[in-house]
PDB file of N, CA and C in Angstrom:
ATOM      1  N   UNK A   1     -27.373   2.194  28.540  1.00  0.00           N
ATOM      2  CA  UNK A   1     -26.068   1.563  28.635  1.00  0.00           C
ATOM      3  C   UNK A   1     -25.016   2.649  28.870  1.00  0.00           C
ATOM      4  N   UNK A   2     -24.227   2.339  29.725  1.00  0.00           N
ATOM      5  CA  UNK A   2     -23.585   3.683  30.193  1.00  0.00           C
ATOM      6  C   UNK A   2     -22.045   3.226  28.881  1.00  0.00           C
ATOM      7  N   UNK A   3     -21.360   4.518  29.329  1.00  0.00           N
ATOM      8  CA  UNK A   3     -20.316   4.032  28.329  1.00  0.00           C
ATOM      9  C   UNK A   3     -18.889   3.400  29.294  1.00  0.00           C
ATOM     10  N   UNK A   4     -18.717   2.920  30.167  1.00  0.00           N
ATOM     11  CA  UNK A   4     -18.043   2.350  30.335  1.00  0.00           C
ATOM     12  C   UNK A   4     -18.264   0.869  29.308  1.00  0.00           C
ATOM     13  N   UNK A   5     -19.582   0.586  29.846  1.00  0.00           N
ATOM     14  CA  UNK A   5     -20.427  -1.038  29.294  1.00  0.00           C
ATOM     15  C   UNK A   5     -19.884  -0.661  27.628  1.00  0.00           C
ATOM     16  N   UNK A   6     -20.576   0.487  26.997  1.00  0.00           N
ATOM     17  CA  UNK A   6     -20.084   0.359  25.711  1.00  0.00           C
ATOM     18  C   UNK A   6     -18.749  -0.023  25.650  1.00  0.00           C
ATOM     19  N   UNK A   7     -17.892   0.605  25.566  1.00  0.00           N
ATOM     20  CA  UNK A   7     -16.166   0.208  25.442  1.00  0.00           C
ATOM     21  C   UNK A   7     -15.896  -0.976  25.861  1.00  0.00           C
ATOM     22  N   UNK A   8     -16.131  -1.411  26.820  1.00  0.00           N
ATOM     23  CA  UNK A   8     -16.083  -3.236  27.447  1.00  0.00           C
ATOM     24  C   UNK A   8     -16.743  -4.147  26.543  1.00  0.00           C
ATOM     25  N   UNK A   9     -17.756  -3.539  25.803  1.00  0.00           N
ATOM     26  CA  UNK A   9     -18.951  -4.788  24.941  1.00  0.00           C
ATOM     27  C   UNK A   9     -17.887  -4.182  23.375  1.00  0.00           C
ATOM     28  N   UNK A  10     -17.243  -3.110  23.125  1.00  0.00           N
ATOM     29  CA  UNK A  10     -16.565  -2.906  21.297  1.00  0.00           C
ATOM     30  C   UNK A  10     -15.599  -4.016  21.799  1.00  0.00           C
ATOM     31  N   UNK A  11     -14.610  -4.141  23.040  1.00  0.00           N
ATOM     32  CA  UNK A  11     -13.865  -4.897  23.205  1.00  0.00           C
ATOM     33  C   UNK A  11     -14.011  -6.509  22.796  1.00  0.00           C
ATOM     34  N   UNK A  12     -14.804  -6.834  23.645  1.00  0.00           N
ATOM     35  CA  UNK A  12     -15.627  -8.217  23.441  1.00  0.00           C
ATOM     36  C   UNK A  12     -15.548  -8.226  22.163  1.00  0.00           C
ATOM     37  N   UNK A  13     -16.567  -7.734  21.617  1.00  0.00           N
ATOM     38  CA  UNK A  13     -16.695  -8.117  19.898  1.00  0.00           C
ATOM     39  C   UNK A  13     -15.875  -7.828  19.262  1.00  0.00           C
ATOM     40  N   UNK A  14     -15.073  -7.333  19.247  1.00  0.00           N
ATOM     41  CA  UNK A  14     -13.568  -7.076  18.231  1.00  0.00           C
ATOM     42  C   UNK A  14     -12.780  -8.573  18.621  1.00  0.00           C
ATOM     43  N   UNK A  15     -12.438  -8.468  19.593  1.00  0.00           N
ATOM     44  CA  UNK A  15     -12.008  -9.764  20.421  1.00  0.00           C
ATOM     45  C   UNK A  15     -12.723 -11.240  19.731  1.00  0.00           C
ATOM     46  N   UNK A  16     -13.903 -11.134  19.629  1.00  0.00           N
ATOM     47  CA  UNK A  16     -14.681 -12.189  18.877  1.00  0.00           C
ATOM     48  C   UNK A  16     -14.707 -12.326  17.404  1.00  0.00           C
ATOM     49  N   UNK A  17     -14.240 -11.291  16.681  1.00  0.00           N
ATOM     50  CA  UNK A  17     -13.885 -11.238  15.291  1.00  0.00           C
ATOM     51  C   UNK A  17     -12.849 -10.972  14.985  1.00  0.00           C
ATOM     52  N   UNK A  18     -11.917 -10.977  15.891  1.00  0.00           N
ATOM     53  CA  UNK A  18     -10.518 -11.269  15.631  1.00  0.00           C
ATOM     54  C   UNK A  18     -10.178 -12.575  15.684  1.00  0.00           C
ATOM     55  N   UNK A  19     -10.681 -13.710  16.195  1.00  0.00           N
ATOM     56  CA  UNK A  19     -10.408 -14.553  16.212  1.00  0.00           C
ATOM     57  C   UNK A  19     -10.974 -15.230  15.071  1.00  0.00           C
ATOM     58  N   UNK A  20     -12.208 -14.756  14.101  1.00  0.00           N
ATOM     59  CA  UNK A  20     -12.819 -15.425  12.902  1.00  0.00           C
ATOM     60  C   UNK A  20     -11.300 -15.558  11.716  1.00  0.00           C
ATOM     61  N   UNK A  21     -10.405 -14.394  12.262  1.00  0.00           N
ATOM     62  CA  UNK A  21      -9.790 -14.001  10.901  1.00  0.00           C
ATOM     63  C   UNK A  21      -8.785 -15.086  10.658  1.00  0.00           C
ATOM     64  N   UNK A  22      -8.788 -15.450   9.202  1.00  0.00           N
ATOM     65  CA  UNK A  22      -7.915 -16.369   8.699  1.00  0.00           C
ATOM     66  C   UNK A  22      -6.732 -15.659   8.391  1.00  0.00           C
ATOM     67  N   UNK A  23      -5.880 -15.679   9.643  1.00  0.00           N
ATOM     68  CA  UNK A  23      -4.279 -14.526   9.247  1.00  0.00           C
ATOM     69  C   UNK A  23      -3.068 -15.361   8.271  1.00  0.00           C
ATOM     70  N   UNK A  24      -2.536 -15.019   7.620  1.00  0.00           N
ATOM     71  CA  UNK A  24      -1.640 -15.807   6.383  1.00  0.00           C
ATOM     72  C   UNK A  24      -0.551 -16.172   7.214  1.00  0.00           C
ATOM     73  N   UNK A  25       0.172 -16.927   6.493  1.00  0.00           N
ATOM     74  CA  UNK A  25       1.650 -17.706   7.421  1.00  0.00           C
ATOM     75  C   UNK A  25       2.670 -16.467   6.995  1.00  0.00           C
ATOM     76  N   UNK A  26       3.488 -17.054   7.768  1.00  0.00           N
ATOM     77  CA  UNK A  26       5.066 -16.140   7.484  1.00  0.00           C
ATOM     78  C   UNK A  26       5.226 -16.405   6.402  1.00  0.00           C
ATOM     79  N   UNK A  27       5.401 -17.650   5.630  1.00  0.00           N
ATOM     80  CA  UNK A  27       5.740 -17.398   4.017  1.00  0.00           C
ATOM     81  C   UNK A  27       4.786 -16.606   3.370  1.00  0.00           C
ATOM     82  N   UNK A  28       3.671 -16.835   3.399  1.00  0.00           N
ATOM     83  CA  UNK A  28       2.459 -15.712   2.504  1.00  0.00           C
ATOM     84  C   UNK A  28       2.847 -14.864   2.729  1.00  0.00           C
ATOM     85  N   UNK A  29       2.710 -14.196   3.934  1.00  0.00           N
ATOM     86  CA  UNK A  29       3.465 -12.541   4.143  1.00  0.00           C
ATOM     87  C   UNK A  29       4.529 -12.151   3.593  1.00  0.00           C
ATOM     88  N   UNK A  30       5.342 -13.251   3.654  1.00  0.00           N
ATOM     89  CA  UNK A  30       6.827 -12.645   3.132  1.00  0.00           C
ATOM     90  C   UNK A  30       6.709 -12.865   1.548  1.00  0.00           C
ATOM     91  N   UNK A  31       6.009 -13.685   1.174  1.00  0.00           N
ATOM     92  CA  UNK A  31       6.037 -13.913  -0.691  1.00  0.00           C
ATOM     93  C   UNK A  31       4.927 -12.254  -0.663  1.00  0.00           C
ATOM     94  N   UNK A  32       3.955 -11.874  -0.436  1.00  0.00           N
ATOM     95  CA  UNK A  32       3.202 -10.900  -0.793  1.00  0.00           C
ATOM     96  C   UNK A  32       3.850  -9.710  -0.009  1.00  0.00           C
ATOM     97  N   UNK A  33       4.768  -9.594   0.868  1.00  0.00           N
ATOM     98  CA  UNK A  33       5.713  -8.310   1.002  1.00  0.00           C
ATOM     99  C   UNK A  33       6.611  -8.017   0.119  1.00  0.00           C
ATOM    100  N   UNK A  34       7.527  -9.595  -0.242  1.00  0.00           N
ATOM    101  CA  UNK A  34       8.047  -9.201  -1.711  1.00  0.00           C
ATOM    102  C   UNK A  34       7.237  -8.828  -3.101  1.00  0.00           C
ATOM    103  N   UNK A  35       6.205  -8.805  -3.353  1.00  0.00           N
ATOM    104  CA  UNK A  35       5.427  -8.939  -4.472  1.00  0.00           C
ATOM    105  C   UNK A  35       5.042  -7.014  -4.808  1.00  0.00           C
ATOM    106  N   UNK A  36       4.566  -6.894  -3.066  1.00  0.00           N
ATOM    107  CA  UNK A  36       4.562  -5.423  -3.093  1.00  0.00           C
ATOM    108  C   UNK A  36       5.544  -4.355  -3.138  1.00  0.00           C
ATOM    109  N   UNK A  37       6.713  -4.446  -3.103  1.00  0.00           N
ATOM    110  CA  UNK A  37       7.635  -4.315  -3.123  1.00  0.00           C
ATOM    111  C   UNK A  37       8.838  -4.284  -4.590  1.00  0.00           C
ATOM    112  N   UNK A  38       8.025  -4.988  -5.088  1.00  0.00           N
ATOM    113  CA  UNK A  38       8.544  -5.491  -6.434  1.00  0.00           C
ATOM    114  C   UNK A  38       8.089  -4.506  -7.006  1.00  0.00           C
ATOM    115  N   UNK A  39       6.418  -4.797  -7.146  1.00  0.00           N
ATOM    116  CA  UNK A  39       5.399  -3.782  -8.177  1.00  0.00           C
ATOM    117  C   UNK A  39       5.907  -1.838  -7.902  1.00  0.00           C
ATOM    118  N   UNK A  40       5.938  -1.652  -6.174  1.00  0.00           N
ATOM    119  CA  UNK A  40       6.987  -0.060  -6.116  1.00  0.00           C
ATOM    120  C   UNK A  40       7.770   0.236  -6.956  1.00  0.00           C
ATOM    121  N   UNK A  41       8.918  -0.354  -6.947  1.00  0.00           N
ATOM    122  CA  UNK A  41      10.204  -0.435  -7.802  1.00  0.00           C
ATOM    123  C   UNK A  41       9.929  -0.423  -8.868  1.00  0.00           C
ATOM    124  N   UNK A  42       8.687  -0.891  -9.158  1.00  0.00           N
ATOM    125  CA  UNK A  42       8.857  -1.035 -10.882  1.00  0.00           C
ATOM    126  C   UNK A  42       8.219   0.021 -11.446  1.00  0.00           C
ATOM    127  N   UNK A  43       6.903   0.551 -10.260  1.00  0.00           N
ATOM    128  CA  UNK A  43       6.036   1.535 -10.786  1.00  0.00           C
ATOM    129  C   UNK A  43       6.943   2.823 -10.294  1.00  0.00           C
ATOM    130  N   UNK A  44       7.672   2.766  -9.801  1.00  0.00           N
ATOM    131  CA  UNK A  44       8.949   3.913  -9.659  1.00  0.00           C
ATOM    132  C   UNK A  44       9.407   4.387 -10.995  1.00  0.00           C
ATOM    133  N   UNK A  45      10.377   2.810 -11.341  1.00  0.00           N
ATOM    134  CA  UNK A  45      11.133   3.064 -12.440  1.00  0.00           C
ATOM    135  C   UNK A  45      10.336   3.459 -13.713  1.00  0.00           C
ATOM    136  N   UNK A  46       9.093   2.811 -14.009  1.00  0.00           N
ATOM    137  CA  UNK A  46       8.099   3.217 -14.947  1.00  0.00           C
ATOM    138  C   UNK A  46       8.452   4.688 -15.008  1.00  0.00           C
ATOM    139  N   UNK A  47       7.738   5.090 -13.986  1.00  0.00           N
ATOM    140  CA  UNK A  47       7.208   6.871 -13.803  1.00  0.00           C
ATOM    141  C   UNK A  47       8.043   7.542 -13.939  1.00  0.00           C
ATOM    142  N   UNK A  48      10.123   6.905 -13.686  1.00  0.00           N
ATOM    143  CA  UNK A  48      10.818   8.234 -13.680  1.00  0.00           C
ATOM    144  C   UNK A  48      11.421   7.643 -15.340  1.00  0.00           C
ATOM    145  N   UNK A  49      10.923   6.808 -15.627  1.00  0.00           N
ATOM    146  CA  UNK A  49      11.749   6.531 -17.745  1.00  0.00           C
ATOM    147  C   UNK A  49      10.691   7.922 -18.051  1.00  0.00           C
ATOM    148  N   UNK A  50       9.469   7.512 -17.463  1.00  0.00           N
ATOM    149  CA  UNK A  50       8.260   8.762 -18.153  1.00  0.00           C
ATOM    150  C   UNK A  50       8.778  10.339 -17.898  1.00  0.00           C
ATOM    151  N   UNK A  51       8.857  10.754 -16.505  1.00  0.00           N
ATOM    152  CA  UNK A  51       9.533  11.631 -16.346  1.00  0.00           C
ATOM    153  C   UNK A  51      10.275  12.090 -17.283  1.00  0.00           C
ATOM    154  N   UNK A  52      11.402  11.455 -17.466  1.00  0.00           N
ATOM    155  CA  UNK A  52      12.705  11.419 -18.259  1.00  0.00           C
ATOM    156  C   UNK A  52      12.694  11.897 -19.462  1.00  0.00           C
ATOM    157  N   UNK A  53      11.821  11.024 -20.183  1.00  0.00           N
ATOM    158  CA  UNK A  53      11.078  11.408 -21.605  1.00  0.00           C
ATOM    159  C   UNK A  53      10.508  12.554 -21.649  1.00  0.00           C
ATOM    160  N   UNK A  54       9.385  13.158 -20.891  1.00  0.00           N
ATOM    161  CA  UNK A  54       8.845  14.062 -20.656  1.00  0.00           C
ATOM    162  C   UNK A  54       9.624  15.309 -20.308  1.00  0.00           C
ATOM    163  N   UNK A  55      10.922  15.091 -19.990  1.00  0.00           N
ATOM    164  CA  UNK A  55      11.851  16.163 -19.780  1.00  0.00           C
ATOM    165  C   UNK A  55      12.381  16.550 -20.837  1.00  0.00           C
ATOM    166  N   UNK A  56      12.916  15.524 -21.588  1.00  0.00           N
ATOM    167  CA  UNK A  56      13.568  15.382 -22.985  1.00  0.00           C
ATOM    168  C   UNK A  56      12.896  16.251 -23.946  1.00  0.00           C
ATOM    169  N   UNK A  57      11.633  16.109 -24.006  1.00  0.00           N
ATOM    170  CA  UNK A  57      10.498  16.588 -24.823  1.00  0.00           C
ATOM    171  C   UNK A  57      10.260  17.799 -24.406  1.00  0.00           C
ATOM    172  N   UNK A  58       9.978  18.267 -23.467  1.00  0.00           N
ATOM    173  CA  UNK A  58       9.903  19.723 -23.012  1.00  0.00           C
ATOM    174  C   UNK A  58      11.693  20.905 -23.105  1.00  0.00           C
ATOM    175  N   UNK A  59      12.379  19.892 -23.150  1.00  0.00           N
ATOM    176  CA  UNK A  59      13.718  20.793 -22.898  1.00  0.00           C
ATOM    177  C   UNK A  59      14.095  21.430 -24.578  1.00  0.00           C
ATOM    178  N   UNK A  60      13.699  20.346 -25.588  1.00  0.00           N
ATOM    179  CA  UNK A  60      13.420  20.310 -26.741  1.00  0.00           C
ATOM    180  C   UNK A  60      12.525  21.251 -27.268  1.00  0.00           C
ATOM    181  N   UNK A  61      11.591  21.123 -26.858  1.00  0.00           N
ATOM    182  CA  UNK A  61       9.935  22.248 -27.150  1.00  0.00           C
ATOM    183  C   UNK A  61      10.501  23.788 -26.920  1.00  0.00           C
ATOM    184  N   UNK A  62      11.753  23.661 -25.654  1.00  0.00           N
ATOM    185  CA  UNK A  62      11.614  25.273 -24.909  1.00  0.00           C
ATOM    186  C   UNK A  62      12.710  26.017 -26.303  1.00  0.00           C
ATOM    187  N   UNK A  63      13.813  25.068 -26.258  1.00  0.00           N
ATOM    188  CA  UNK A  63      14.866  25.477 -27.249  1.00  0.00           C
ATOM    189  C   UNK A  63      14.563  25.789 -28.681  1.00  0.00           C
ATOM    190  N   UNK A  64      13.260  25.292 -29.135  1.00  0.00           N
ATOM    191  CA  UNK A  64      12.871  25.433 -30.446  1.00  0.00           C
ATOM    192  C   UNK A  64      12.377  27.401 -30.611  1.00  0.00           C
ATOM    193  N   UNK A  65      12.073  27.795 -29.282  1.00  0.00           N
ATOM    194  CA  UNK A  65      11.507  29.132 -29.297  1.00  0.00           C
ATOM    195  C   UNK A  65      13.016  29.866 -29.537  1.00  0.00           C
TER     196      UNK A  65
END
């Protein structure tokens, strides 16, 4: 099989299993873009209260020397 035939036959079959896929509506997308989006922000704000604390605690630790 030469490789032109290959690349023409990945085409085909991608082409044929792209069409199996059950793609979500605009609302699904947009409710699970907000969702991901949400969880960032939050795992942001989490990490920089931690930060924060963790600064607090070390700035504390250095001054005790």
């Amino acid at each position: 099989m030469s490789m032109v035939n290959k690349i023409v036959d990945y085409f085909r079959t991608s082409k044929v299993e792209l069409l199996k896929v059950s793609w979500p509506t605009k609302k699904e997308t947009t409710r699970y873009t907000l969702i991901v989006v949400a969880l960032c922000l939050a795992v942001a704000v989490f990490f920089g209260v931690l930060d924060g604390i963790f600064n607090l605690g070390l700035e504390k630790f250095i001054s005790l020397r």
